[in-house]
C-alpha atoms as a PDB file:
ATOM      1  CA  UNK A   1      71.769   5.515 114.200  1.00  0.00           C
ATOM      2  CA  UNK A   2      70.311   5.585 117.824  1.00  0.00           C
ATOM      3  CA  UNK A   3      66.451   6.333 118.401  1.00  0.00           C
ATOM      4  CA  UNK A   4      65.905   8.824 120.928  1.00  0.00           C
ATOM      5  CA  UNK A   5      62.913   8.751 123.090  1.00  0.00           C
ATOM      6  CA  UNK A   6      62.037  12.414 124.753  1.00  0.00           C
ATOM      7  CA  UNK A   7      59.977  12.771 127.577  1.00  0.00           C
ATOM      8  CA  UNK A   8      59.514  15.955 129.621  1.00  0.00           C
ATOM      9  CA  UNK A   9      59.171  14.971 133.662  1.00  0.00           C
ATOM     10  CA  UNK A  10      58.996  18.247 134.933  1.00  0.00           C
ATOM     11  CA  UNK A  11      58.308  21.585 134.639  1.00  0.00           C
ATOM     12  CA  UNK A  12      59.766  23.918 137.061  1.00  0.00           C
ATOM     13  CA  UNK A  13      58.550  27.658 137.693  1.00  0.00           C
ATOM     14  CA  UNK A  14      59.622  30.494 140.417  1.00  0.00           C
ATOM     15  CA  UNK A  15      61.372  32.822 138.038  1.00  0.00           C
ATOM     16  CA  UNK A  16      59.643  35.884 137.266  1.00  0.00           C
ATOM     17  CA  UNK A  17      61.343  36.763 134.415  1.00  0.00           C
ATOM     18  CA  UNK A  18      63.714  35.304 131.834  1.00  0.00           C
ATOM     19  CA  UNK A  19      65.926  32.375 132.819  1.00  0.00           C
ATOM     20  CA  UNK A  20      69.797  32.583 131.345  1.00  0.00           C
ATOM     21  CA  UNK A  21      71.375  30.498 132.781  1.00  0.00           C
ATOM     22  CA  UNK A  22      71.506  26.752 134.699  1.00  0.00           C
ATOM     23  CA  UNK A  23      74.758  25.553 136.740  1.00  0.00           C
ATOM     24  CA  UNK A  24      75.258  21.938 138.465  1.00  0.00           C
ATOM     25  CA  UNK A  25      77.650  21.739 142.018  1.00  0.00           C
ATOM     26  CA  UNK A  26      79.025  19.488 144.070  1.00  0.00           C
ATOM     27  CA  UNK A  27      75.998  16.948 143.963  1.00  0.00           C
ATOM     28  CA  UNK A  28      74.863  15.418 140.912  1.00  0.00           C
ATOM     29  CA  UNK A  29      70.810  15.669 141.938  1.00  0.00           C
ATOM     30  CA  UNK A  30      71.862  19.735 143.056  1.00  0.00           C
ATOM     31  CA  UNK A  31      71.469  22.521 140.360  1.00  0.00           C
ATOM     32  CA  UNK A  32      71.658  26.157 140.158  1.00  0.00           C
ATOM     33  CA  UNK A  33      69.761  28.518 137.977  1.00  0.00           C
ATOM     34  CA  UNK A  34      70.088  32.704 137.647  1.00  0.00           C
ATOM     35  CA  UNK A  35      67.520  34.773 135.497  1.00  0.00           C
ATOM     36  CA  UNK A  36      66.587  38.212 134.782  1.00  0.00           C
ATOM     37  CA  UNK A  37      64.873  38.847 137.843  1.00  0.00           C
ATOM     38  CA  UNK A  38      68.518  38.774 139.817  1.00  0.00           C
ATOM     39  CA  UNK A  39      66.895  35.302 141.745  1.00  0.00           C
ATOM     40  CA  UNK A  40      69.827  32.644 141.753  1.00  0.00           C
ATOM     41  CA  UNK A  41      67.656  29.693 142.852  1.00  0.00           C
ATOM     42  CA  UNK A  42      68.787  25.955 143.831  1.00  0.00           C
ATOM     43  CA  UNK A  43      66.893  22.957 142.125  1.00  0.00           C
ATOM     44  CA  UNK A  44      66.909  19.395 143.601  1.00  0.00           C
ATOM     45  CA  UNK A  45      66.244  17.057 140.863  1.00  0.00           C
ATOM     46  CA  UNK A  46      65.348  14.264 143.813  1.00  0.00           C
ATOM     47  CA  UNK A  47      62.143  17.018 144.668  1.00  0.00           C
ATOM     48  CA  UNK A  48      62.549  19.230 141.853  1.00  0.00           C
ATOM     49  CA  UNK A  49      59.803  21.167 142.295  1.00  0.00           C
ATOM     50  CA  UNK A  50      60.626  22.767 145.315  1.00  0.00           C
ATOM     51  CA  UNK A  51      62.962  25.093 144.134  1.00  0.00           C
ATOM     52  CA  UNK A  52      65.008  27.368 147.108  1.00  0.00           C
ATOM     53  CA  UNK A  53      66.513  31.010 146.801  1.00  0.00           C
ATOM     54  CA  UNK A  54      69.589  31.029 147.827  1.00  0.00           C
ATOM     55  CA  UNK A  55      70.227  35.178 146.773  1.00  0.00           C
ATOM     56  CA  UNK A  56      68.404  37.571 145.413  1.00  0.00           C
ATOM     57  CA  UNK A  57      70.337  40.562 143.521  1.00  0.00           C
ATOM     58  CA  UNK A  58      69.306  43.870 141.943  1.00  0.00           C
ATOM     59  CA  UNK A  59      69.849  43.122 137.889  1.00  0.00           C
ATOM     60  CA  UNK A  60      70.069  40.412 136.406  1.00  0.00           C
ATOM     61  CA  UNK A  61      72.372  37.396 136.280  1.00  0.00           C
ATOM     62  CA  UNK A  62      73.839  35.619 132.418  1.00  0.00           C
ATOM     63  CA  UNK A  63      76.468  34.100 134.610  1.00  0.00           C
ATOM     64  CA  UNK A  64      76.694  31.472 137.144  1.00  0.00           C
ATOM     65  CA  UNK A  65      79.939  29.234 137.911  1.00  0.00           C
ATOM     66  CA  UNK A  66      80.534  26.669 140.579  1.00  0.00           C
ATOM     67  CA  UNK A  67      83.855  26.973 142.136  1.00  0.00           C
ATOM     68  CA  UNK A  68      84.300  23.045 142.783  1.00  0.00           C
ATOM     69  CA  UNK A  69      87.692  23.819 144.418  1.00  0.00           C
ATOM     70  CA  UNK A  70      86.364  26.021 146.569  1.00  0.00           C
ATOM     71  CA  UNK A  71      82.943  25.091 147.521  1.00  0.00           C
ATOM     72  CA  UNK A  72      81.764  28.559 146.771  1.00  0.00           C
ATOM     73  CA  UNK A  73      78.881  29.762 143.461  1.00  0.00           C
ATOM     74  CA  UNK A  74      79.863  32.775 141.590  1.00  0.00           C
ATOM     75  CA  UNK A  75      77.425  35.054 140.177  1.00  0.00           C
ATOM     76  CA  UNK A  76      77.858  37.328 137.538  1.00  0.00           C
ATOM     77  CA  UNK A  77      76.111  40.796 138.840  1.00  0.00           C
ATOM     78  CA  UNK A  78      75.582  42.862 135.688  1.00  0.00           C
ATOM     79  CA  UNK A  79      77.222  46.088 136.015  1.00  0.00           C
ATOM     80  CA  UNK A  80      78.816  45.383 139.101  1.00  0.00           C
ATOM     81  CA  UNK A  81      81.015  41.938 139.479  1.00  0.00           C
ATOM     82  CA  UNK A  82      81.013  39.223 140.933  1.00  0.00           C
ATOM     83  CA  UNK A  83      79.234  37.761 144.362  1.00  0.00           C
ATOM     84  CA  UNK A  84      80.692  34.656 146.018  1.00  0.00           C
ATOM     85  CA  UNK A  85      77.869  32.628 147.296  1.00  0.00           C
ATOM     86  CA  UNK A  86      77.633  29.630 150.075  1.00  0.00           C
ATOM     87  CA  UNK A  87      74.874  28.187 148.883  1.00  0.00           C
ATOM     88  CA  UNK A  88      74.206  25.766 151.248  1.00  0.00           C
ATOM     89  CA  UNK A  89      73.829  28.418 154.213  1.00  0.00           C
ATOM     90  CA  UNK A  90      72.286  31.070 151.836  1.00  0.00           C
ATOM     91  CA  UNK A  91      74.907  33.844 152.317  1.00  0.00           C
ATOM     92  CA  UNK A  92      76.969  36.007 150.384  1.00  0.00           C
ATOM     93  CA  UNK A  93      80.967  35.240 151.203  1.00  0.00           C
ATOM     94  CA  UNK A  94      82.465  37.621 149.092  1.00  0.00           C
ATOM     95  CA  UNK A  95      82.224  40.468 146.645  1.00  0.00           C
ATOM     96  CA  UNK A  96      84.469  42.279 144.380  1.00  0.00           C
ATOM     97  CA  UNK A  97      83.034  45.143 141.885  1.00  0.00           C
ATOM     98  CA  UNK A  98      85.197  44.843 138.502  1.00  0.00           C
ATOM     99  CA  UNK A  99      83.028  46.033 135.977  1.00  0.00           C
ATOM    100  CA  UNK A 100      80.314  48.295 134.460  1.00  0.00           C
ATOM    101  CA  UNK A 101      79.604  46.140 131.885  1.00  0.00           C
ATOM    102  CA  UNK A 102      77.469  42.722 131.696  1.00  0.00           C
ATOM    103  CA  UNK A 103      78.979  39.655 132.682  1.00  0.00           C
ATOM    104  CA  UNK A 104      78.164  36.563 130.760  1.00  0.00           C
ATOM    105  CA  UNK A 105      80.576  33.529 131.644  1.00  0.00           C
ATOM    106  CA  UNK A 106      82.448  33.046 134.128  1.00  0.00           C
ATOM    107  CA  UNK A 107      85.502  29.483 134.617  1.00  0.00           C
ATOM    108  CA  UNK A 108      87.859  28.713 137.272  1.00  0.00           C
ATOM    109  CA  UNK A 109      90.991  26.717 137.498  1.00  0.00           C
ATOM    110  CA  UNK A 110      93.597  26.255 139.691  1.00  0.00           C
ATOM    111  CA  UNK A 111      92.458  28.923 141.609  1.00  0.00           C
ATOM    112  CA  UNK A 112      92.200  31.486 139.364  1.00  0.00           C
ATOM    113  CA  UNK A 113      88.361  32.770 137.882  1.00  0.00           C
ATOM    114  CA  UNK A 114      87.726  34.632 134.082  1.00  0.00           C
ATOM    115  CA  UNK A 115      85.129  36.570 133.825  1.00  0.00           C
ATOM    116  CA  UNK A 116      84.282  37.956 130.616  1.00  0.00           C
ATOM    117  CA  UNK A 117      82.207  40.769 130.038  1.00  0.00           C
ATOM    118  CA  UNK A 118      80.127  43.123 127.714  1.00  0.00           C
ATOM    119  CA  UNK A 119      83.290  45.396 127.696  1.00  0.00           C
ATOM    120  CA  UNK A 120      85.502  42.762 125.666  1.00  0.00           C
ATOM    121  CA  UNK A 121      87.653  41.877 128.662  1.00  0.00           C
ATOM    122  CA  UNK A 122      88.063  38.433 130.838  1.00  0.00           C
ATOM    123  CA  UNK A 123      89.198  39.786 134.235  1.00  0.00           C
ATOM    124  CA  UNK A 124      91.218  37.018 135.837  1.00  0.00           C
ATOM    125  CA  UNK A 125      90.727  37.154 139.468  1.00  0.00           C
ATOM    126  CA  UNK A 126      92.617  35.221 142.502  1.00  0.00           C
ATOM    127  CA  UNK A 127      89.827  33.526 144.050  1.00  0.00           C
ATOM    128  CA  UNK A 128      91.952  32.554 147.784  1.00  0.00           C
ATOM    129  CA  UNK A 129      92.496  36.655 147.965  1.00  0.00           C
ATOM    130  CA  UNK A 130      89.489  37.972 146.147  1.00  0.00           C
ATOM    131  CA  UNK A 131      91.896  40.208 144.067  1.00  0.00           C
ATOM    132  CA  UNK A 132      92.048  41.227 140.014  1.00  0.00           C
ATOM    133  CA  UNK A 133      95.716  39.648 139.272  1.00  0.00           C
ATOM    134  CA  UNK A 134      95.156  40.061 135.373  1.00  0.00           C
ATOM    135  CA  UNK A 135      92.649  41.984 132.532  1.00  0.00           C
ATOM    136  CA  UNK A 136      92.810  40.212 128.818  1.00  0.00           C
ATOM    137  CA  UNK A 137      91.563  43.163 125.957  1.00  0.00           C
ATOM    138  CA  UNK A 138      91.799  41.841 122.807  1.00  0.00           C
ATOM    139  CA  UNK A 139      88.664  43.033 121.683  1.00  0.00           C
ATOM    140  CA  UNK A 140      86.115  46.222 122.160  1.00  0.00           C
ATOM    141  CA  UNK A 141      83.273  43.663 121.392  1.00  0.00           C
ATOM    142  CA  UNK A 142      81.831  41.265 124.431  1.00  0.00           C
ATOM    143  CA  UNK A 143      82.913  38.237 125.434  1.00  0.00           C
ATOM    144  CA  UNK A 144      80.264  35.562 125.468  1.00  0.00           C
ATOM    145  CA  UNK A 145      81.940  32.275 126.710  1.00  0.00           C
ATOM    146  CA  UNK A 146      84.861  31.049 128.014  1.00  0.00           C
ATOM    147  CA  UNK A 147      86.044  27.452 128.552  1.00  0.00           C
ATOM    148  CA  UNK A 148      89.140  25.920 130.043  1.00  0.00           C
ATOM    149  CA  UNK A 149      91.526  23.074 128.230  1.00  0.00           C
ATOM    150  CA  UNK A 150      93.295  21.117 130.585  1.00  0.00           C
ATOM    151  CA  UNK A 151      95.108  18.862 128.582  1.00  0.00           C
ATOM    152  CA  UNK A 152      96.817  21.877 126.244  1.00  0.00           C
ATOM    153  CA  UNK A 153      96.706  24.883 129.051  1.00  0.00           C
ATOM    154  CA  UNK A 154      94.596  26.813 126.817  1.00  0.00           C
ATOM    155  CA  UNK A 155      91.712  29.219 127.614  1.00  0.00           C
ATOM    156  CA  UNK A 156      89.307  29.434 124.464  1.00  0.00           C
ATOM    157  CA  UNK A 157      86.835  32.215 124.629  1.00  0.00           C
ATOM    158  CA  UNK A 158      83.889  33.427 122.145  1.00  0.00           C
ATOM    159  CA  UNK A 159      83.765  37.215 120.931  1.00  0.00           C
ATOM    160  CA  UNK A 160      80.877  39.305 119.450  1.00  0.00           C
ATOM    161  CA  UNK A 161      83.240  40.433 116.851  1.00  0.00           C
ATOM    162  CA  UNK A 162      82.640  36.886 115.541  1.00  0.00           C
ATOM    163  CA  UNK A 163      86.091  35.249 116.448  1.00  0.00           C
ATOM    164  CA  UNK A 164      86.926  32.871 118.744  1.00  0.00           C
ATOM    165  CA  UNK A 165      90.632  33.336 120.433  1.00  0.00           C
ATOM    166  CA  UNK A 166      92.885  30.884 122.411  1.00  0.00           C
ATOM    167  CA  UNK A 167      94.785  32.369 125.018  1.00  0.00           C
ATOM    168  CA  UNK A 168      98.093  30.131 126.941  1.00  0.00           C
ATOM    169  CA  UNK A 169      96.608  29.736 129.888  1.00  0.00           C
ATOM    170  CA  UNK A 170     100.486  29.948 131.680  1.00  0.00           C
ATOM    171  CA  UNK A 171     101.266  33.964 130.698  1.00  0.00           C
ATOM    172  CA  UNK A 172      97.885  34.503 128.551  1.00  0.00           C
ATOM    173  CA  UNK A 173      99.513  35.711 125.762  1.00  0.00           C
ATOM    174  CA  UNK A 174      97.440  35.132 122.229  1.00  0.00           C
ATOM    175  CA  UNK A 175      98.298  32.386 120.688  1.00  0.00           C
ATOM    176  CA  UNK A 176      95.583  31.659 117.742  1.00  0.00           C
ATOM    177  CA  UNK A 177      92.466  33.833 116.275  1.00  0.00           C
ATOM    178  CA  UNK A 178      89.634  31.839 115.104  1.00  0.00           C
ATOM    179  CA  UNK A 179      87.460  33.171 112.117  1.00  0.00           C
ATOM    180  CA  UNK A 180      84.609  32.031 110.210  1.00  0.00           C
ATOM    181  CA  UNK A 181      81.810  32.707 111.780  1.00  0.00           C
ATOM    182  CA  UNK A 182      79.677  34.793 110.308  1.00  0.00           C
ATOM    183  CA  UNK A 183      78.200  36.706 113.443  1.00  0.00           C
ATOM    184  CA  UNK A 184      78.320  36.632 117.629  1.00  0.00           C
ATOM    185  CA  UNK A 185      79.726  33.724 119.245  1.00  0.00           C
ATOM    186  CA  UNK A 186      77.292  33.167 122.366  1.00  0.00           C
ATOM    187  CA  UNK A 187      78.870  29.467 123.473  1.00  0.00           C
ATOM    188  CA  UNK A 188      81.730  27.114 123.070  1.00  0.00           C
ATOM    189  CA  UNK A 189      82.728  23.985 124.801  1.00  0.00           C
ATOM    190  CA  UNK A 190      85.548  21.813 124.967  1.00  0.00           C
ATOM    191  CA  UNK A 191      84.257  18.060 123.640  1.00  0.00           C
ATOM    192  CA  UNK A 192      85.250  15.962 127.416  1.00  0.00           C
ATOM    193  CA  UNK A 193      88.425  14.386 125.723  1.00  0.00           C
ATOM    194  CA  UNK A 194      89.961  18.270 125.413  1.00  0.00           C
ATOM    195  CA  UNK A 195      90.710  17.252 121.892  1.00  0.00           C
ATOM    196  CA  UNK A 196      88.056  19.492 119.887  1.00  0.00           C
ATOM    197  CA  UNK A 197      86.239  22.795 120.531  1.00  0.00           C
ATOM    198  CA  UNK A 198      82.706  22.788 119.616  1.00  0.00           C
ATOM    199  CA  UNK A 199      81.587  26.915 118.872  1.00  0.00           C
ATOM    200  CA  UNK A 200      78.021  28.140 118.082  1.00  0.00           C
ATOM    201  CA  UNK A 201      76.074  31.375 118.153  1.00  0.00           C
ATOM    202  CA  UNK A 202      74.019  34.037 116.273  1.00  0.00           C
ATOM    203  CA  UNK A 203      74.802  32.376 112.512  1.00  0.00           C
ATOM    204  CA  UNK A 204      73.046  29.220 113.554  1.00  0.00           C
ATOM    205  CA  UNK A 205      75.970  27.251 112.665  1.00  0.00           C
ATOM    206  CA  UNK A 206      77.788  24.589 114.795  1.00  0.00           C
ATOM    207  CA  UNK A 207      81.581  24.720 114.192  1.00  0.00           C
ATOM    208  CA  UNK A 208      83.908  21.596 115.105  1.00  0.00           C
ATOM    209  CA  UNK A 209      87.412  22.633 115.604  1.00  0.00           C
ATOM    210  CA  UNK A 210      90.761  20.085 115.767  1.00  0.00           C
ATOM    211  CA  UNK A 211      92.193  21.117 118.627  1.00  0.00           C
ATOM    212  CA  UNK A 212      95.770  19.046 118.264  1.00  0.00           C
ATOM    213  CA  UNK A 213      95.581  20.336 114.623  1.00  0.00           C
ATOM    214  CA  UNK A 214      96.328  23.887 115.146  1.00  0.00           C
ATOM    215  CA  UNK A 215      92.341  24.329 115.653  1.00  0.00           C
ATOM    216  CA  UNK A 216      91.552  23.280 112.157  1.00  0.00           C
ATOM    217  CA  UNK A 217      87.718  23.110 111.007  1.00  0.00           C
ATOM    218  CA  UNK A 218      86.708  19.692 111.060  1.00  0.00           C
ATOM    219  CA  UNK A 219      82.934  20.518 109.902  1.00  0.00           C
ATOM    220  CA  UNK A 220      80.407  23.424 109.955  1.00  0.00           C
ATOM    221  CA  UNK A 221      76.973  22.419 110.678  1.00  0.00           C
ATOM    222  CA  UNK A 222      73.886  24.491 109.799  1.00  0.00           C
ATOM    223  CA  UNK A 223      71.895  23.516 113.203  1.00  0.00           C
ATOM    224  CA  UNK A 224      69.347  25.620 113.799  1.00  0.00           C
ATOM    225  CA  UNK A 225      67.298  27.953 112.045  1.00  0.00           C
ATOM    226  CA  UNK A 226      68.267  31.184 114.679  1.00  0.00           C
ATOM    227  CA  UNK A 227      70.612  32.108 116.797  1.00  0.00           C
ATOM    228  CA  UNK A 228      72.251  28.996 119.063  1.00  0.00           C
ATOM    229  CA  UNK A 229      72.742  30.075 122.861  1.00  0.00           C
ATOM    230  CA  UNK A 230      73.819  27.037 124.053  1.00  0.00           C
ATOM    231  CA  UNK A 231      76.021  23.618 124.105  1.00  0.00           C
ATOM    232  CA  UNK A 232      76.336  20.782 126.288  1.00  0.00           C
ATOM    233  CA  UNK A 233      78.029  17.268 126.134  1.00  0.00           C
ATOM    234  CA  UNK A 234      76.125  13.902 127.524  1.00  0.00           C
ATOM    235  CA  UNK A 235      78.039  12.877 130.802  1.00  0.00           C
ATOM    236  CA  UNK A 236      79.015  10.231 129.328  1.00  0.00           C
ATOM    237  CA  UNK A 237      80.611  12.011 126.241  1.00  0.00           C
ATOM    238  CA  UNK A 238      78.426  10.368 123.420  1.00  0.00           C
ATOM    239  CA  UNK A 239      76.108  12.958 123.106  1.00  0.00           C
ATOM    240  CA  UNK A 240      75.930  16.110 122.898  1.00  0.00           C
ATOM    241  CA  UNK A 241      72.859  19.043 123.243  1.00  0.00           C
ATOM    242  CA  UNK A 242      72.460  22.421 121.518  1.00  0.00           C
ATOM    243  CA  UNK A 243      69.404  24.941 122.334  1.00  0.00           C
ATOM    244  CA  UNK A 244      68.230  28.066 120.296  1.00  0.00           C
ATOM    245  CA  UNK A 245      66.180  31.283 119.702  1.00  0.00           C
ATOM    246  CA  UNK A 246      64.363  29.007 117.787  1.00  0.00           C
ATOM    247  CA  UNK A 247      62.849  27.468 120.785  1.00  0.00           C
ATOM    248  CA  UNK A 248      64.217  24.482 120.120  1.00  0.00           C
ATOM    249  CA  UNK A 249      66.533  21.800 122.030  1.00  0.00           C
ATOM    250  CA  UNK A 250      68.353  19.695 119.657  1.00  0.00           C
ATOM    251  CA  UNK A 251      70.296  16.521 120.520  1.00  0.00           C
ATOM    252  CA  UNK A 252      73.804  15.089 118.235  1.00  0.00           C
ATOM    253  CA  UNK A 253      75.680  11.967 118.082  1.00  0.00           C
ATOM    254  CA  UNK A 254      79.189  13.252 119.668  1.00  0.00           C
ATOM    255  CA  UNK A 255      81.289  11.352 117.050  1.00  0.00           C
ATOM    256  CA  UNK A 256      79.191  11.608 113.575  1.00  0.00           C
ATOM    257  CA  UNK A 257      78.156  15.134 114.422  1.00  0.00           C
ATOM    258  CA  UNK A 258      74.821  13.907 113.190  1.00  0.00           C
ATOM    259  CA  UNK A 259      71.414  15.255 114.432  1.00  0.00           C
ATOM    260  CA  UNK A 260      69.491  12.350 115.942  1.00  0.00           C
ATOM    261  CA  UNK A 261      66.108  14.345 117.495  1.00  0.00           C
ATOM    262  CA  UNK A 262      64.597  17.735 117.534  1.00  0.00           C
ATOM    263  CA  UNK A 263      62.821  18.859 121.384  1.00  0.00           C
ATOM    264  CA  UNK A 264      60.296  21.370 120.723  1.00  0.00           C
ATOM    265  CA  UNK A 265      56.824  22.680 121.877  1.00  0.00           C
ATOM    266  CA  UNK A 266      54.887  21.115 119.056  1.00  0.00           C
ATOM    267  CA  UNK A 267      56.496  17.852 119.262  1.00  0.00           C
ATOM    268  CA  UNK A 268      57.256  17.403 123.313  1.00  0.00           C
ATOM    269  CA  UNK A 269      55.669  20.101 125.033  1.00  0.00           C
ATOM    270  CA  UNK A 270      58.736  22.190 124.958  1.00  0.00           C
ATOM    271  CA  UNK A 271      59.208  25.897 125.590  1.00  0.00           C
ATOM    272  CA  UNK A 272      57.417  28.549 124.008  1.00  0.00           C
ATOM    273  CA  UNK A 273      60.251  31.298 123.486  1.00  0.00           C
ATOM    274  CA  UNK A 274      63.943  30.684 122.847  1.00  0.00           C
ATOM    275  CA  UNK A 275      65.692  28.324 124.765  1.00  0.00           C
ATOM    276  CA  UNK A 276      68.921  29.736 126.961  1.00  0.00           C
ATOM    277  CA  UNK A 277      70.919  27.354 128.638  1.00  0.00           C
ATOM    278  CA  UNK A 278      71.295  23.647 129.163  1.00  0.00           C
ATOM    279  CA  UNK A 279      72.986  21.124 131.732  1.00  0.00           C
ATOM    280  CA  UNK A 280      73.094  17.402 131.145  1.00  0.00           C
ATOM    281  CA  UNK A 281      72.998  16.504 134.647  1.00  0.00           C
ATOM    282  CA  UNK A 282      75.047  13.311 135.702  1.00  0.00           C
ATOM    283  CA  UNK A 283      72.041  12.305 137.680  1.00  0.00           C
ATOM    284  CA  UNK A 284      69.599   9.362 135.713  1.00  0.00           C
ATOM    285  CA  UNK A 285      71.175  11.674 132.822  1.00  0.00           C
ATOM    286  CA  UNK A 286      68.400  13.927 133.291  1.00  0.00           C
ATOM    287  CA  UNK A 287      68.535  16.940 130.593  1.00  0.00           C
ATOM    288  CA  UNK A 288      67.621  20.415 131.789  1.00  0.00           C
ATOM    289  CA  UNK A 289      66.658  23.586 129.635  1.00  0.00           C
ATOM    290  CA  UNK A 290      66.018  26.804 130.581  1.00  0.00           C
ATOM    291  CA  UNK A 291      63.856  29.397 128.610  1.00  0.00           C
ATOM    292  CA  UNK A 292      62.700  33.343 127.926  1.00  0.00           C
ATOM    293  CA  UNK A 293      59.686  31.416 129.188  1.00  0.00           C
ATOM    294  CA  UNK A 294      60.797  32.041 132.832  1.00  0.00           C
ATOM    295  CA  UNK A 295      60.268  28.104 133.038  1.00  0.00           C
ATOM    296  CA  UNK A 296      63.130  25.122 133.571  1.00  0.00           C
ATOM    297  CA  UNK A 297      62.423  22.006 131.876  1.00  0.00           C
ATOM    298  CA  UNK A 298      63.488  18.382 133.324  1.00  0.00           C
ATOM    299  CA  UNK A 299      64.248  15.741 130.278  1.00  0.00           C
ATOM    300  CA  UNK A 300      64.482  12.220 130.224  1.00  0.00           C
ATOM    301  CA  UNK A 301      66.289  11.237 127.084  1.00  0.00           C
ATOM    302  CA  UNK A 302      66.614   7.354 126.467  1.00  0.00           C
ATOM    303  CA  UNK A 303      68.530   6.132 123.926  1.00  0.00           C
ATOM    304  CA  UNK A 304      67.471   2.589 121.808  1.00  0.00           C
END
């Protein structure tokens, strides 16, 4: 089993309230992060602690997605929709007001964005003509994550009425309903091989799903001791991250599902209130955490 040695680098503040969420672009070194205080902020992990606001909204921001296609940051504006960003020139490029609800993921592909909300609907919008082309309801309860399979043309998203559903991405018609969870499911992510579907949330339990097998359960995992918020894969696919209510960041071998080290405050200096969002950046595969805390974290994680 690999040793894993943890070392914080940085420490990034600027927030003034609650980070939710972290987002990488076009450039490895380049990150995004939103927070409760409506701030979406760019990071540059070359000189990361000179952080830059790049927009400033009224309430506060669970969702951040970069369009790679495009060029172009989403945010999630809670009650209000979405705000196209060009984030190198600091201006909004586009707006379009499509809910009253929360917003707290948001994917593209092939030039379509879903954005699911507190409402229990992903809005699928055209992003070329900034129009709504298509609603999903399957569910009065919110819908906490959304990720995109390429390989089966499959959109899996994550419910607060505990299930996870699979959608064909073609006509989005239903095509399974995934139980056993016993609560919220805040985050889900497609392992970088498309062929399993990692799911996690307010149980504290990591689910691995077959995808080719009809999305069978390959194991359930008791991985933290509350509520799991987020999950991110290693760039190069052998690890992967998970961060909690607990406060804690904890990282797994990608093929045994085992847990090989625990991040924490006591241990490595780590945050003080739960932990929100991560990103595994591509660059010196630097980890990055974001916390209640208001603070970002910068990781280096070197495996022996």
């Amino acid at each position: 089993m690999s040793k894993v040695n943890v070392s914080k680098i940085h420490s990034l503040t600027g927030h003034n309230d609650c980070v939710y969420t972290l987002e990488s672009s076009q450039y490895p070194n380049i990150f995004f992060s939103g927070a409760g205080d409506g701030m979406v902020a760019s990071w540059d992990l070359n000189d990361p602690e000179n952080g830059t606001l790049i927009a400033k909204l009224p309430n506060s921001i669970y969702g951040l997605h970069y369009a790679s296609n495009e060029g172009i940051l989403i945010a999630g504006h809670n009650y209000d929709g979405i705000h196209l960003i060009d984030w190198q020139h600091k201006k909004e490029v586009g707006s379009l007001n499509m809910t009253e609800s929360a917003i707290f993921d948001i994917q593209t592909a092939d030039g379509l964005a879903y954005v699911g909300d507190a409402s229990g609907t992903i809005t699928v919008v055209d992003m070329a003509k900034l129009v709504i082309v298509a609603r999903i309801k399957e569910s009065a309860k919110s819908v906490r994550s959304i990720a995109v399979n390429k390989s089966t043309n499959e959109i899996a998203a994550g419910y607060s009425d505990h299930r996870i559903r699979i959608f064909d991405k073609s006509d989005l018609t239903l095509k399974h309903t995934l139980e056993g969870h016993a609560n919220s499911i805040f985050t889900l992510k497609y392992s970088p091989d498309e062929q399993l579907l990692l799911t996690a949330g307010r149980d504290a339990h990591i689910k691995i799903w077959d995808v080719g097998a009809g999305y069978m359960v390959l194991q359930d995992i008791v991985a933290h001791m509350y509520a799991i918020n987020n999950i991110d894969y290693s760039p190069d696919g052998k690890h992967f991250v998970t961060c909690s209510m607990d406060k804690s960041i904890k990282v797994w071998d990608a093929r045994s599902f085992k847990l090989l080290k625990v991040i924490d405050k006591a241990r490595h200096a780590g945050h003080g209130t739960s932990v929100n969002k991560l990103l595994w950046s591509s660059h010196n595969d630097l980890l990055v955490s974001a916390s209640d805390d208001r603070t970002i974290s910068v990781w280096d994680l070197n495996f022996v």
